[in-house]
N, C-alpha and C. Protein backbone atom coordinates (compact mmCIF):
# COMPACT_ATOMS: atom_id res chain seq x y z
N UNK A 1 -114.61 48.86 -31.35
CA UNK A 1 -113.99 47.55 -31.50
C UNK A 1 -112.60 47.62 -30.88
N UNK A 2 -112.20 46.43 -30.21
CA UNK A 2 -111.29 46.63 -29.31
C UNK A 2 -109.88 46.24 -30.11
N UNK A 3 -108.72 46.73 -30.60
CA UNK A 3 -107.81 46.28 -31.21
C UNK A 3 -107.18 44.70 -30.94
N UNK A 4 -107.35 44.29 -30.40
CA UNK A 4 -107.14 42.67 -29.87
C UNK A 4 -107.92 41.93 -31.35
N UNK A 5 -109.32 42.80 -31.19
CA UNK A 5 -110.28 42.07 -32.24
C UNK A 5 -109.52 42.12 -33.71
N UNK A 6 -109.83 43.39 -33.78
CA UNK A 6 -109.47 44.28 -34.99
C UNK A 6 -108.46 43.58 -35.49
N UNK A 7 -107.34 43.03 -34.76
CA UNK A 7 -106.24 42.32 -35.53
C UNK A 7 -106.45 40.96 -35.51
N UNK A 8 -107.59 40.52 -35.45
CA UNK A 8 -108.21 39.03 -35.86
C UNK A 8 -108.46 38.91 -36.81
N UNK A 9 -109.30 40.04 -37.53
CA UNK A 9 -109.60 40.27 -38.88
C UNK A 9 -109.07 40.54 -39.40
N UNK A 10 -109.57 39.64 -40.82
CA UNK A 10 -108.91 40.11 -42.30
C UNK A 10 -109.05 41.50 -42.90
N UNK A 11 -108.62 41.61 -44.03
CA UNK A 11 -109.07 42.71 -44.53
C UNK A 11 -110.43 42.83 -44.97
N UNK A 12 -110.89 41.77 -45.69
CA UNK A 12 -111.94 41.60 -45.58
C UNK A 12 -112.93 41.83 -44.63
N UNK A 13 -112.56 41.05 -43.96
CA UNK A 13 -114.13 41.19 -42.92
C UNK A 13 -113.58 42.79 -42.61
N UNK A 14 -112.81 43.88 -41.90
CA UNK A 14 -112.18 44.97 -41.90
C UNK A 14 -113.48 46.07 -41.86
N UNK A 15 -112.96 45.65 -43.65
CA UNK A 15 -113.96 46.52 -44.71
C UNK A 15 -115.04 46.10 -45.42
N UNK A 16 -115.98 45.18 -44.71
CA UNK A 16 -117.10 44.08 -45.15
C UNK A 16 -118.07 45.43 -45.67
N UNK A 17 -118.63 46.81 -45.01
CA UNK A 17 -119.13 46.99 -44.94
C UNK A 17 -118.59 48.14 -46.84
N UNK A 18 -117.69 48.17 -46.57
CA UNK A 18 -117.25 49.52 -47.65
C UNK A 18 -117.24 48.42 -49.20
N UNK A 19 -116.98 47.12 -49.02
CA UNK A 19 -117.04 46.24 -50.19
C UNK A 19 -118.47 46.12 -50.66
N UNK A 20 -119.27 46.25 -49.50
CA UNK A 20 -120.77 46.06 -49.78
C UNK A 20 -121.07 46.71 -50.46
N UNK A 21 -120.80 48.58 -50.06
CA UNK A 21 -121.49 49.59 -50.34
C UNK A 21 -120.77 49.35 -51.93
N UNK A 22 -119.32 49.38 -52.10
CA UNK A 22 -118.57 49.68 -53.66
C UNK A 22 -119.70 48.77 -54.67
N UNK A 23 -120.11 47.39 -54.13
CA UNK A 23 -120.38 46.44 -54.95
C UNK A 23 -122.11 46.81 -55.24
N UNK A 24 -122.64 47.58 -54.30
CA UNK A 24 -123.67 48.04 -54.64
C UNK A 24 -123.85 49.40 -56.04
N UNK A 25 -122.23 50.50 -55.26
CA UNK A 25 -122.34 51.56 -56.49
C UNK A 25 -122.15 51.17 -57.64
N UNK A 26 -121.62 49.97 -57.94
CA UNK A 26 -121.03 49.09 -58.96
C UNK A 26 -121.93 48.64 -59.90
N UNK A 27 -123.03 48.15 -59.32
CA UNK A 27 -124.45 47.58 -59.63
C UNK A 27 -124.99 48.77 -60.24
N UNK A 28 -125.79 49.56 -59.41
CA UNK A 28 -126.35 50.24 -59.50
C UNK A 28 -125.55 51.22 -60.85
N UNK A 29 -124.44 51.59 -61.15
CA UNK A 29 -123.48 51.75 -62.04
C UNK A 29 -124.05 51.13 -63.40
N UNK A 30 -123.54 49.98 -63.38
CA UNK A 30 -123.45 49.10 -64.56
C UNK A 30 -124.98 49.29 -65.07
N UNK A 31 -125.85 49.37 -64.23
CA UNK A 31 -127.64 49.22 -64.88
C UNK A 31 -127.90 50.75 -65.49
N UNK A 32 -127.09 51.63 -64.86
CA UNK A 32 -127.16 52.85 -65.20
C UNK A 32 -126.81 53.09 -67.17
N UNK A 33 -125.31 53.03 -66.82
CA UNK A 33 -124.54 53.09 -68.01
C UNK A 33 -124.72 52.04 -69.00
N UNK A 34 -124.96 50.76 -68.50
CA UNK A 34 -125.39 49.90 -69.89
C UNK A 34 -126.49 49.04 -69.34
N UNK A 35 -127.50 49.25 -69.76
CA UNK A 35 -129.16 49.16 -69.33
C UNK A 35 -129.47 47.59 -70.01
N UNK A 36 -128.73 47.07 -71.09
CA UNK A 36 -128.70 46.16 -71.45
C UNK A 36 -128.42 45.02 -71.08
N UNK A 37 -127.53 45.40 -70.09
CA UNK A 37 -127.15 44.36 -68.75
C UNK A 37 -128.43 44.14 -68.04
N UNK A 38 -128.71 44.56 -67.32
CA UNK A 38 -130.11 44.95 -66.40
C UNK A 38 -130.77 43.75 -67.36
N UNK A 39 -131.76 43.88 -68.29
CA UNK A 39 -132.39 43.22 -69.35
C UNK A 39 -131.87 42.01 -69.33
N UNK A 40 -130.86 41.79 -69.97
CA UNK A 40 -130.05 40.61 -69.96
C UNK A 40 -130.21 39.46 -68.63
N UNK A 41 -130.00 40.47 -67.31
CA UNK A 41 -130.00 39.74 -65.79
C UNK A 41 -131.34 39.53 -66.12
N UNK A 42 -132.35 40.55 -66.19
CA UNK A 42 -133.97 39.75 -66.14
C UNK A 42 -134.66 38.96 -66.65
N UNK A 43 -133.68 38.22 -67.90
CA UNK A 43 -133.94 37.20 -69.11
C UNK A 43 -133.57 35.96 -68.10
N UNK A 44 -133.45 36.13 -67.31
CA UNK A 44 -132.24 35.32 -66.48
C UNK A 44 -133.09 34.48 -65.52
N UNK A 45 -134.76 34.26 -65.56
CA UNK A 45 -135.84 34.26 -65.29
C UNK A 45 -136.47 33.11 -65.44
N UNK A 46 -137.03 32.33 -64.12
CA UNK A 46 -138.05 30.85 -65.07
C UNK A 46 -139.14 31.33 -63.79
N UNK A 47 -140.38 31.29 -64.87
CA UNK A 47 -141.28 31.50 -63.86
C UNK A 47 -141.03 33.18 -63.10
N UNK A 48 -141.31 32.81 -61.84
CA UNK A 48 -141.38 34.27 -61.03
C UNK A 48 -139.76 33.66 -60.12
N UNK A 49 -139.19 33.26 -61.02
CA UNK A 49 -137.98 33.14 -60.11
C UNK A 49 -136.75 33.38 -60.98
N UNK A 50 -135.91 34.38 -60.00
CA UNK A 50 -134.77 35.08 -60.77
C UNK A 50 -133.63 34.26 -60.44
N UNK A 51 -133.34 32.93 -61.70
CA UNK A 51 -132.00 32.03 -61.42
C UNK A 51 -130.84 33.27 -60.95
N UNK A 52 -130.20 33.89 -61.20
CA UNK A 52 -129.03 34.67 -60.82
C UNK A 52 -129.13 35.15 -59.03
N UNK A 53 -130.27 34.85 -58.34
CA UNK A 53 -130.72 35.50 -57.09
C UNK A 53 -130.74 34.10 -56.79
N UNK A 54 -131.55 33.35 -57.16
CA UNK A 54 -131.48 32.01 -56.48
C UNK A 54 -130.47 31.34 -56.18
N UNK A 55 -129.04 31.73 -57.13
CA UNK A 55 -127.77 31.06 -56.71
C UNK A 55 -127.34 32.02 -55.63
N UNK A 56 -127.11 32.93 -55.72
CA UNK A 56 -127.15 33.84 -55.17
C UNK A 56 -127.42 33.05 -53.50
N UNK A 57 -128.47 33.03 -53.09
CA UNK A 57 -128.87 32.63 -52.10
C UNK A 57 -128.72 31.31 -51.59
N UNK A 58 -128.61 30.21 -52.58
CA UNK A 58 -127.93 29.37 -52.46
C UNK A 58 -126.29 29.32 -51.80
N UNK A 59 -125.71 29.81 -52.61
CA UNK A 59 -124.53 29.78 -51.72
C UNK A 59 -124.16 30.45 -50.84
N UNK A 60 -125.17 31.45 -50.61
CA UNK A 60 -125.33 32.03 -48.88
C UNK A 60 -125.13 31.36 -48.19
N UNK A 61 -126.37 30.51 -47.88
CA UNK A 61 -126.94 29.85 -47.63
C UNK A 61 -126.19 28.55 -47.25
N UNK A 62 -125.98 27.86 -47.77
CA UNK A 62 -125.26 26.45 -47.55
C UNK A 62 -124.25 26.25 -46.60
N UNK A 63 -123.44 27.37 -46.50
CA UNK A 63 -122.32 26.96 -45.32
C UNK A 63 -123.03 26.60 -43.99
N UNK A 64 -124.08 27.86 -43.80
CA UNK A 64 -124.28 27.20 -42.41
C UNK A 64 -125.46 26.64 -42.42
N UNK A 65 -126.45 26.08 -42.79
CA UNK A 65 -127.12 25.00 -42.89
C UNK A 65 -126.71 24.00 -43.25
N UNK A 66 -125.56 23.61 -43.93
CA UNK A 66 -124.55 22.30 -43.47
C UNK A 66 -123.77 22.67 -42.65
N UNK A 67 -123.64 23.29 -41.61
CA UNK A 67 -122.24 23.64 -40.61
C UNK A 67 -121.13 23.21 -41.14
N UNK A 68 -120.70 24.17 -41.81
CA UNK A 68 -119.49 23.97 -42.22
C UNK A 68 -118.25 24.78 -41.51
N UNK A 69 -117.59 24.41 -41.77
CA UNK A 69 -116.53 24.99 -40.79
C UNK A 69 -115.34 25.92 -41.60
N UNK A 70 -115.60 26.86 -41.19
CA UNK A 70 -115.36 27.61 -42.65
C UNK A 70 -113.50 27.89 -42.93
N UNK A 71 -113.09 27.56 -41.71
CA UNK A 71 -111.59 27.77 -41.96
C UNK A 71 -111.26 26.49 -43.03
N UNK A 72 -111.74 25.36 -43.21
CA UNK A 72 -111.48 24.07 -44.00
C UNK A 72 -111.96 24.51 -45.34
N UNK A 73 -112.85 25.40 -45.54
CA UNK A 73 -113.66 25.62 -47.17
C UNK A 73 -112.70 25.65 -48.21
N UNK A 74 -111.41 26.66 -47.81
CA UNK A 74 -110.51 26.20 -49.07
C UNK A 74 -109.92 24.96 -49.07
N UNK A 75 -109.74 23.80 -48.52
CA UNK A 75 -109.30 22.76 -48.93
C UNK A 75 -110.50 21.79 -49.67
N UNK A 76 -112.33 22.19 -49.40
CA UNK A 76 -112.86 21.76 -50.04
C UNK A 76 -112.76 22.16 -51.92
N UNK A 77 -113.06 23.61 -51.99
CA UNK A 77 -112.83 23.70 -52.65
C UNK A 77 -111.62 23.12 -53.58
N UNK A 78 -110.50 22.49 -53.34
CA UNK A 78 -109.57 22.27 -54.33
C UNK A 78 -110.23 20.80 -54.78
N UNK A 79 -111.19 20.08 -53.74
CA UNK A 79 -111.12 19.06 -54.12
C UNK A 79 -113.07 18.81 -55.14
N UNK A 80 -112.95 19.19 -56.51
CA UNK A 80 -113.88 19.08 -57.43
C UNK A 80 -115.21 18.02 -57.13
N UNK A 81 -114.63 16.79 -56.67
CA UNK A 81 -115.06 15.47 -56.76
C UNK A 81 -116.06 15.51 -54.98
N UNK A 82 -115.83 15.87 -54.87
CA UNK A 82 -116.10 16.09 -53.12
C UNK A 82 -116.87 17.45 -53.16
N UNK A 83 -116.58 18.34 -53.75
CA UNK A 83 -117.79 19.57 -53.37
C UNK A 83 -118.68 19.32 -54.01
N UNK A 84 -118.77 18.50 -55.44
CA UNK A 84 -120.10 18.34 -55.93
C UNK A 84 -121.02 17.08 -55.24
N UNK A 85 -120.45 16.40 -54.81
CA UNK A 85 -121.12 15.25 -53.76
C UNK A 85 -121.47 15.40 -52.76
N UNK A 86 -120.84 16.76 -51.90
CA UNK A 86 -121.63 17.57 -50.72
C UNK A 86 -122.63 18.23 -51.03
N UNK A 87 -122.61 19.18 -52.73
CA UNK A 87 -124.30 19.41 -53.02
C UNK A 87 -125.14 18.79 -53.06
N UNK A 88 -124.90 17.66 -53.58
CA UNK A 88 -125.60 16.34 -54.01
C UNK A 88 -126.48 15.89 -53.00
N UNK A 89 -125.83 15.91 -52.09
CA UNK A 89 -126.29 15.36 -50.76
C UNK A 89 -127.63 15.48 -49.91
């Protein structure tokens, strides 16, 4: 990666890949040490569909199948009345 780039990015995007992996040991962690969680997420269930995955994918999802333009998202967000009427939609 060419430093021109490199200083385009946030920290975030940076370290997209090392947040992934932490948030995975994290997971994989928490189901370990308290198993009750785990259970809990799988109660979490209608049908053969796991609500916590479905949002999940949902808000993947939505930016760019509405093209959204993602430098503007925080000004949607402040406005309550307007992001729920873009779900709506």
């Amino acid at each position: 990666m060419s430093t021109a780039v490199s200083r385009k990015l946030s920290t975030m995007e940076k370290y997209l890949t090392a947040w992934i992996l932490l948030a995975m040991v994290f997971g994989v962690s928490v189901g370990y040490l308290a198993p009750s969680v785990a259970q809990f997420i799988a109660g979490l269930q209608v049908g053969t569909t796991s609500v916590p995955i479905a949002i999940g994918l949902i808000l993947m999802m939505y930016p760019p199948l509405a093209k959204v333009r993602y430098e503007e998202s925080g000004r949607i967000f402040e406005n309550k009345k307007l992001l729920g009427l873009s779900l709506l939609k």
